[in-house]
C-alpha atoms as a PDB file:
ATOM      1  CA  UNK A   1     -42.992   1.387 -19.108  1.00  0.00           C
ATOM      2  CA  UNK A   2     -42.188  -0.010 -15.725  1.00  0.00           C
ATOM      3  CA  UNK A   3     -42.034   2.777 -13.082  1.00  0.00           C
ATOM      4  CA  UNK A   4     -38.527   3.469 -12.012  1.00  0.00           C
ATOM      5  CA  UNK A   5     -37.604   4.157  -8.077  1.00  0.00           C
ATOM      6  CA  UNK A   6     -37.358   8.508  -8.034  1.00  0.00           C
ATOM      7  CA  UNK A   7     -34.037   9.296  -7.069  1.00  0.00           C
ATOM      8  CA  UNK A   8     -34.353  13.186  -6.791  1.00  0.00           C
ATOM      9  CA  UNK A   9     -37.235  14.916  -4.066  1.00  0.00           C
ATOM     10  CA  UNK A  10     -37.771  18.164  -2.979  1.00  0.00           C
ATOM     11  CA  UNK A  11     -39.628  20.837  -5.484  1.00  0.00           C
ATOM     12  CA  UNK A  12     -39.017  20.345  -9.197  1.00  0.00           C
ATOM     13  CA  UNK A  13     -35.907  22.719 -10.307  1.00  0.00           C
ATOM     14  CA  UNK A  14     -36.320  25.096 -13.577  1.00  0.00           C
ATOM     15  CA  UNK A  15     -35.621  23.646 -16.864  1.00  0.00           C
ATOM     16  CA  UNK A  16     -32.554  25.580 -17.035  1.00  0.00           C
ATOM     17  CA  UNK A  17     -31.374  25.308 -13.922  1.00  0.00           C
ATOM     18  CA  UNK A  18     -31.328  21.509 -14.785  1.00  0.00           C
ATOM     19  CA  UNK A  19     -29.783  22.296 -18.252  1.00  0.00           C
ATOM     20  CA  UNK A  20     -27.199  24.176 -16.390  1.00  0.00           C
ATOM     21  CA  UNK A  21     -26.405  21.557 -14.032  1.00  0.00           C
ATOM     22  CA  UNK A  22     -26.123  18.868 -16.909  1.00  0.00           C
ATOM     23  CA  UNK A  23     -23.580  21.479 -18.694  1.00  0.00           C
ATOM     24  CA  UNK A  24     -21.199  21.576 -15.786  1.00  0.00           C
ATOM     25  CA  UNK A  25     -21.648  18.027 -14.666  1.00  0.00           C
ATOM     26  CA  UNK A  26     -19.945  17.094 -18.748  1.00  0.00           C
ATOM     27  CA  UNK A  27     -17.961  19.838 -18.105  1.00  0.00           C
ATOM     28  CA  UNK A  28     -16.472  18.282 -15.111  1.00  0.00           C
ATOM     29  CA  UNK A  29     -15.805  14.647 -16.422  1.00  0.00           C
ATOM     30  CA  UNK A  30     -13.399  14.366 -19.018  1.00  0.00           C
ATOM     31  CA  UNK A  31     -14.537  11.274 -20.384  1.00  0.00           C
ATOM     32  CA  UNK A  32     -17.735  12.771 -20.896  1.00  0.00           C
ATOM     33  CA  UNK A  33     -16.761  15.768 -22.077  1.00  0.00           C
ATOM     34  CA  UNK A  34     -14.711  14.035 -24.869  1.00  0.00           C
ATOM     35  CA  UNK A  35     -18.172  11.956 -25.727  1.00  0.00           C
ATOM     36  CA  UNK A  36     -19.924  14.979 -25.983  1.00  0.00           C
ATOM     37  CA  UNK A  37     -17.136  16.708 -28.728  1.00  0.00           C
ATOM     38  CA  UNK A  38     -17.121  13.282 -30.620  1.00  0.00           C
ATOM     39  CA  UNK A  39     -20.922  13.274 -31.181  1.00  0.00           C
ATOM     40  CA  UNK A  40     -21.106  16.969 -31.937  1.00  0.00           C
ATOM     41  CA  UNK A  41     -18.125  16.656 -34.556  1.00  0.00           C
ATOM     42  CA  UNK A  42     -19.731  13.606 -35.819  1.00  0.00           C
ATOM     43  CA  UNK A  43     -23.722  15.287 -36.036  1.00  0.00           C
ATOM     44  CA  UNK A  44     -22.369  18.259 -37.527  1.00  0.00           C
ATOM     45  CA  UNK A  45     -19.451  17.254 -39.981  1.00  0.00           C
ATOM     46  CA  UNK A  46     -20.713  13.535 -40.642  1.00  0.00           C
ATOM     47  CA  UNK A  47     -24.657  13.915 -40.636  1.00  0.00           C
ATOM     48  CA  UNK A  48     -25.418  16.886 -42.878  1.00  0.00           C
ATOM     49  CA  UNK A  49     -24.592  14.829 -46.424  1.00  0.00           C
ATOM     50  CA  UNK A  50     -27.820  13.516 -45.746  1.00  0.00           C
ATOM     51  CA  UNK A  51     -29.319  16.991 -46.731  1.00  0.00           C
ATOM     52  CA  UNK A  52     -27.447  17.286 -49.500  1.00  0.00           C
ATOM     53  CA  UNK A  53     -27.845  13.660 -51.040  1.00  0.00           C
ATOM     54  CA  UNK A  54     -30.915  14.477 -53.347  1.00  0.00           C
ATOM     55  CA  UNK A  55     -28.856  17.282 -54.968  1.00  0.00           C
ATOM     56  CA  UNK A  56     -26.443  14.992 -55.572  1.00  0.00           C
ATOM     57  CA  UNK A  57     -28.149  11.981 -56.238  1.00  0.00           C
ATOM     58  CA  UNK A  58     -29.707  14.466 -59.047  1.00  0.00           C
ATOM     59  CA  UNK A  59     -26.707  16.930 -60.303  1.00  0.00           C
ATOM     60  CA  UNK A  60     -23.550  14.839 -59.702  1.00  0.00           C
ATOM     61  CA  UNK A  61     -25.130  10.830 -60.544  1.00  0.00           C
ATOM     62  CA  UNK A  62     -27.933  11.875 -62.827  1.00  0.00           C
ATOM     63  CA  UNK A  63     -29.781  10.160 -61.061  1.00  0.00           C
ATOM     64  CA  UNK A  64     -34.126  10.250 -61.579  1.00  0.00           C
ATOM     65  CA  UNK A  65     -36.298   9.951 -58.424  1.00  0.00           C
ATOM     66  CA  UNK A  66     -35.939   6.249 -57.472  1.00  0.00           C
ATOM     67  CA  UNK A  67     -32.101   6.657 -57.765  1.00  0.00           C
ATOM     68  CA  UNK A  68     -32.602   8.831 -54.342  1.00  0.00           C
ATOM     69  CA  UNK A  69     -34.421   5.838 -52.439  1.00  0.00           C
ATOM     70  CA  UNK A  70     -31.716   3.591 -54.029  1.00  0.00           C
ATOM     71  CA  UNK A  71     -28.933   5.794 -52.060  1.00  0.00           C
ATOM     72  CA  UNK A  72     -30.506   5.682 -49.159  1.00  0.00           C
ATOM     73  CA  UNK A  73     -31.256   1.767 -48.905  1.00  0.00           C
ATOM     74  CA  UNK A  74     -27.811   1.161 -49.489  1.00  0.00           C
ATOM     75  CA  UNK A  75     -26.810   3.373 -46.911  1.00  0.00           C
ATOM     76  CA  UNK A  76     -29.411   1.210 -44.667  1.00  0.00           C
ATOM     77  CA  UNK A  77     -28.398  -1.886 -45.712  1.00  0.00           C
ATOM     78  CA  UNK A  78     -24.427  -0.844 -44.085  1.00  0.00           C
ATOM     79  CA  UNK A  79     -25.989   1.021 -41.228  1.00  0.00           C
ATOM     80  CA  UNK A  80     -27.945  -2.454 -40.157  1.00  0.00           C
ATOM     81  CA  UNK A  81     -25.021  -4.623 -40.454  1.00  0.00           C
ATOM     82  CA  UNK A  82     -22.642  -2.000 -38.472  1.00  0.00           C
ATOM     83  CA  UNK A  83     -25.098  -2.122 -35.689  1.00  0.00           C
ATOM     84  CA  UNK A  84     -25.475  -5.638 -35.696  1.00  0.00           C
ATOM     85  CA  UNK A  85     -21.537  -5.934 -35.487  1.00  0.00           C
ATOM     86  CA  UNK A  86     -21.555  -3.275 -32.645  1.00  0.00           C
ATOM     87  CA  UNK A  87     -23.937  -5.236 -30.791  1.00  0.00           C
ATOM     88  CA  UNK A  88     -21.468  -7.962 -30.248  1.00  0.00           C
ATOM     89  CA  UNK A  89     -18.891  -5.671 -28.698  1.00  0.00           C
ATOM     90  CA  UNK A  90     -18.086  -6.013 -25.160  1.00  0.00           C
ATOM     91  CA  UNK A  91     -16.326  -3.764 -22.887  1.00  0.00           C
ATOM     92  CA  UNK A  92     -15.228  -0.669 -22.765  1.00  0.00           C
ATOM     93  CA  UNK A  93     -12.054  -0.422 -23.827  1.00  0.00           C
ATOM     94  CA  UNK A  94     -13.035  -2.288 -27.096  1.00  0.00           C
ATOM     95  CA  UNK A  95     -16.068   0.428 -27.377  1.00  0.00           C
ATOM     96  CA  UNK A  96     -13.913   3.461 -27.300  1.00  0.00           C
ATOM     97  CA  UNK A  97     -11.345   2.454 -29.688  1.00  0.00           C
ATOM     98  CA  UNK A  98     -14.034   1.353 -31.917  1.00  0.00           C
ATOM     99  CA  UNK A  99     -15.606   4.293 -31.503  1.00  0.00           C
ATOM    100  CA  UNK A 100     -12.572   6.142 -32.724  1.00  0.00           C
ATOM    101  CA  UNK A 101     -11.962   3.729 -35.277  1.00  0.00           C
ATOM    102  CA  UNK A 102     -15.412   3.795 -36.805  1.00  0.00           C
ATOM    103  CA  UNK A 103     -15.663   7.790 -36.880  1.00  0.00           C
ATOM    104  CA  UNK A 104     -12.137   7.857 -38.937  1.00  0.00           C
ATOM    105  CA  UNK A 105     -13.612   5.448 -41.312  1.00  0.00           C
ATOM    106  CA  UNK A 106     -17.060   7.382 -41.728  1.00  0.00           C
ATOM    107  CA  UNK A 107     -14.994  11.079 -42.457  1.00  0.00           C
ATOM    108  CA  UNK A 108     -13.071   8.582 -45.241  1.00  0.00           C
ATOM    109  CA  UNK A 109     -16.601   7.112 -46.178  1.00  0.00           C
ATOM    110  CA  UNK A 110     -16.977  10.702 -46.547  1.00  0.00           C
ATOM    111  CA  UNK A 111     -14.536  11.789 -48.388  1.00  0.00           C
ATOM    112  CA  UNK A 112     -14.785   9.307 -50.642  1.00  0.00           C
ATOM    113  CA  UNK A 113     -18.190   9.788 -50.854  1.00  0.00           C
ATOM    114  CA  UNK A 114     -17.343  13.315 -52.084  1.00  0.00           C
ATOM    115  CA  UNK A 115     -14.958  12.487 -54.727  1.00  0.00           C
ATOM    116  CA  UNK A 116     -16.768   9.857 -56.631  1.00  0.00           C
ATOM    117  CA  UNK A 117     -19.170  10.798 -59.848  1.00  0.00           C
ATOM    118  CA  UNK A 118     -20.419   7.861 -60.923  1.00  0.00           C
ATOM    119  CA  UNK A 119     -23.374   5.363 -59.258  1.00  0.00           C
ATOM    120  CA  UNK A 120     -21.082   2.202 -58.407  1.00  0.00           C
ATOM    121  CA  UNK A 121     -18.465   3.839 -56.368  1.00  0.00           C
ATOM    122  CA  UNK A 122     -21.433   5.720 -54.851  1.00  0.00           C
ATOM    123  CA  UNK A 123     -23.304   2.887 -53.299  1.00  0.00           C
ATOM    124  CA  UNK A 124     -19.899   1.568 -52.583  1.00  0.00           C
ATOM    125  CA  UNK A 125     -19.090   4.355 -50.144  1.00  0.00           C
ATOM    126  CA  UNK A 126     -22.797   5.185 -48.857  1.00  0.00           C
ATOM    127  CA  UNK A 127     -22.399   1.096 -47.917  1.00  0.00           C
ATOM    128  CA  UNK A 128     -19.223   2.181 -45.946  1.00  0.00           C
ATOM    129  CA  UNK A 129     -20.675   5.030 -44.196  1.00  0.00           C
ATOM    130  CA  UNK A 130     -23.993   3.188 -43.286  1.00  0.00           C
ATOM    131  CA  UNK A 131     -21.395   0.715 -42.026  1.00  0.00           C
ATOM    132  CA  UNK A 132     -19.461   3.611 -40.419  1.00  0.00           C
ATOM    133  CA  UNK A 133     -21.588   6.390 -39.095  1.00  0.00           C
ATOM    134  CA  UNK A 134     -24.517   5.267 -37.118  1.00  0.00           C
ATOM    135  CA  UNK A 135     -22.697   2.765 -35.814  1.00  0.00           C
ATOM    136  CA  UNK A 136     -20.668   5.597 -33.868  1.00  0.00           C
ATOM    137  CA  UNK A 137     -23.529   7.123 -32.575  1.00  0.00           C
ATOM    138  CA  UNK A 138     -25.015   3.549 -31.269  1.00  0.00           C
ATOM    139  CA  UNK A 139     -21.582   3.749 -29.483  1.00  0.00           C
ATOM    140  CA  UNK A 140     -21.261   7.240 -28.012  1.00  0.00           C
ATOM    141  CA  UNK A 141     -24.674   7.695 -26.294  1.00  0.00           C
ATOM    142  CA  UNK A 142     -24.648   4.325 -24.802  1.00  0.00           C
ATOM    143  CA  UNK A 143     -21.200   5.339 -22.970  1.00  0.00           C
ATOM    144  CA  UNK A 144     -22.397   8.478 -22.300  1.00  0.00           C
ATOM    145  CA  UNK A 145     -25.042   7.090 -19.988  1.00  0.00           C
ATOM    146  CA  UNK A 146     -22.738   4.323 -18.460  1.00  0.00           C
ATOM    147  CA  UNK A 147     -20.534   7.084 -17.847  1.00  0.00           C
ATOM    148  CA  UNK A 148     -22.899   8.913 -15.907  1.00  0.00           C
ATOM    149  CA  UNK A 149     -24.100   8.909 -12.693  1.00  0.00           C
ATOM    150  CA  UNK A 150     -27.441   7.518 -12.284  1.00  0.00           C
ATOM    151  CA  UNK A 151     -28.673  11.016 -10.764  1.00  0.00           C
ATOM    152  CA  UNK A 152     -27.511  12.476 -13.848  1.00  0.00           C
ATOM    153  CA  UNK A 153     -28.531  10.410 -16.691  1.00  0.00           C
ATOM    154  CA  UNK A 154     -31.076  12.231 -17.650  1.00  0.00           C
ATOM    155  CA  UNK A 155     -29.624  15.766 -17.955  1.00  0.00           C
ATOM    156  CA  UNK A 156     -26.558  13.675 -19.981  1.00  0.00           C
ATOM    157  CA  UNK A 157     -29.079  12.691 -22.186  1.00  0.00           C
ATOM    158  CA  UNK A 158     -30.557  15.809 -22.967  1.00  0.00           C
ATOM    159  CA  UNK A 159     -27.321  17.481 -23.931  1.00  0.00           C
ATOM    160  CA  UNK A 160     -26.783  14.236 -26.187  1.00  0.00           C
ATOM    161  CA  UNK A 161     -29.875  14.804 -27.712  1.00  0.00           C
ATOM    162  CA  UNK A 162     -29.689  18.364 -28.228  1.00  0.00           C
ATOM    163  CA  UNK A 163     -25.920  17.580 -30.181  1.00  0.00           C
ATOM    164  CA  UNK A 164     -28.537  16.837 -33.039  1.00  0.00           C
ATOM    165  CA  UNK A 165     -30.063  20.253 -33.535  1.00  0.00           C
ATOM    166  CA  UNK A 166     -26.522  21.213 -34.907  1.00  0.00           C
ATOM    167  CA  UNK A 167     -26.547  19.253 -37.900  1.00  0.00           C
ATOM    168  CA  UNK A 168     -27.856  21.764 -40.284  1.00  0.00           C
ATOM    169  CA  UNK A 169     -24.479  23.942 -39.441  1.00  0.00           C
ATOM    170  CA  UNK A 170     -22.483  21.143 -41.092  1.00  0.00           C
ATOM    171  CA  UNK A 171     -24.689  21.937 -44.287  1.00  0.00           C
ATOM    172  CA  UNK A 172     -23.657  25.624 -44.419  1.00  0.00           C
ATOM    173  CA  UNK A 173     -20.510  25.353 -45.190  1.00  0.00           C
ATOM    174  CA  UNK A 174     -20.343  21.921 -47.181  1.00  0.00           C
ATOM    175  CA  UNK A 175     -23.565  23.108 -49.598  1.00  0.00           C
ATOM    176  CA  UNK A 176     -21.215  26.706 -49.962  1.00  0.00           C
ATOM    177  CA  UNK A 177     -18.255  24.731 -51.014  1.00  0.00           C
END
């Protein structure tokens, strides 16, 4: 990777006083801040059916093993063409309301997802949420960083990333249920 120009010198600051300062810099912007809840909702309530899609697959579908792999490459199939589609988006304006627009159709992918018991309207929906779901995360962290100031980036990036250690929460509840 090309070496980029280092913006911050002086001694190195603590991991968590860097965490910290990441915190309160989201805390601060609102746009941010909003990115942040909308990729924490959507890790933790739209990410963990992907934990509980062999149980399914198995119990609800009667489904054998390959039936598993069969889920899942439908689910890829939608989740490539989303992105594709996202990558001819321009401007902002057009990403946040997608954004919005493409989380309320992945909790209905969802939903729907939830309701079904047989294979057809299955695949149908896992299409639709492929289509749906990653797509929303392609958009969020993107803006997050072109939200951020360049000093920051980093530490935005971080908290981004650490949204993802959260998705086995959405599990608790949803495997309960």
């Amino acid at each position: 990777l090309p070496r980029s120009k280092q913006i911050f010198k002086g001694p190195r600051p603590s991991f968590f006083t860097e965490l910290l300062d990441g915190i309160r810099y989201v805390r601060r912007d609102s746009a941010l801040s909003l990115l942040w809840v909308l990729g924490l909702v959507g890790v933790v309530l739209g990410q963990a059916y992907g934990v509980l899609l062999p149980g399914f697959a198995a119990d609800t579908l009667k489904l054998p093993a390959f039936g598993l792999g069969l889920l899942f490459s439908v689910m890829a199939v939608g989740a490539l063409a989303g992105n594709l589609l996202v990558a001819n988006l321009q401007g902002n304006t057009r990403l946040w309301q997608s954004m919005l627009l493409l989380g309320a159709a992945s909790g209905a992918a969802l939903i729907w997802l939830a309701l079904v018991g047989s294979l057809y309207p299955a695949l149908a929906a896992l299409v639709l949420l492929g289509l749906t779901g990653p797509p929303l995360f392609t958009i969020n962290q993107p803006l997050g960083q072109l939200t951020s100031a360049p000093e920051r980036r980093g530490r935005v990036l971080s908290l981004y990333t650490l949204t993802w250690a959260a998705m086995p929460l959405g599990a608790i509840p949803v495997a309960a249920a």
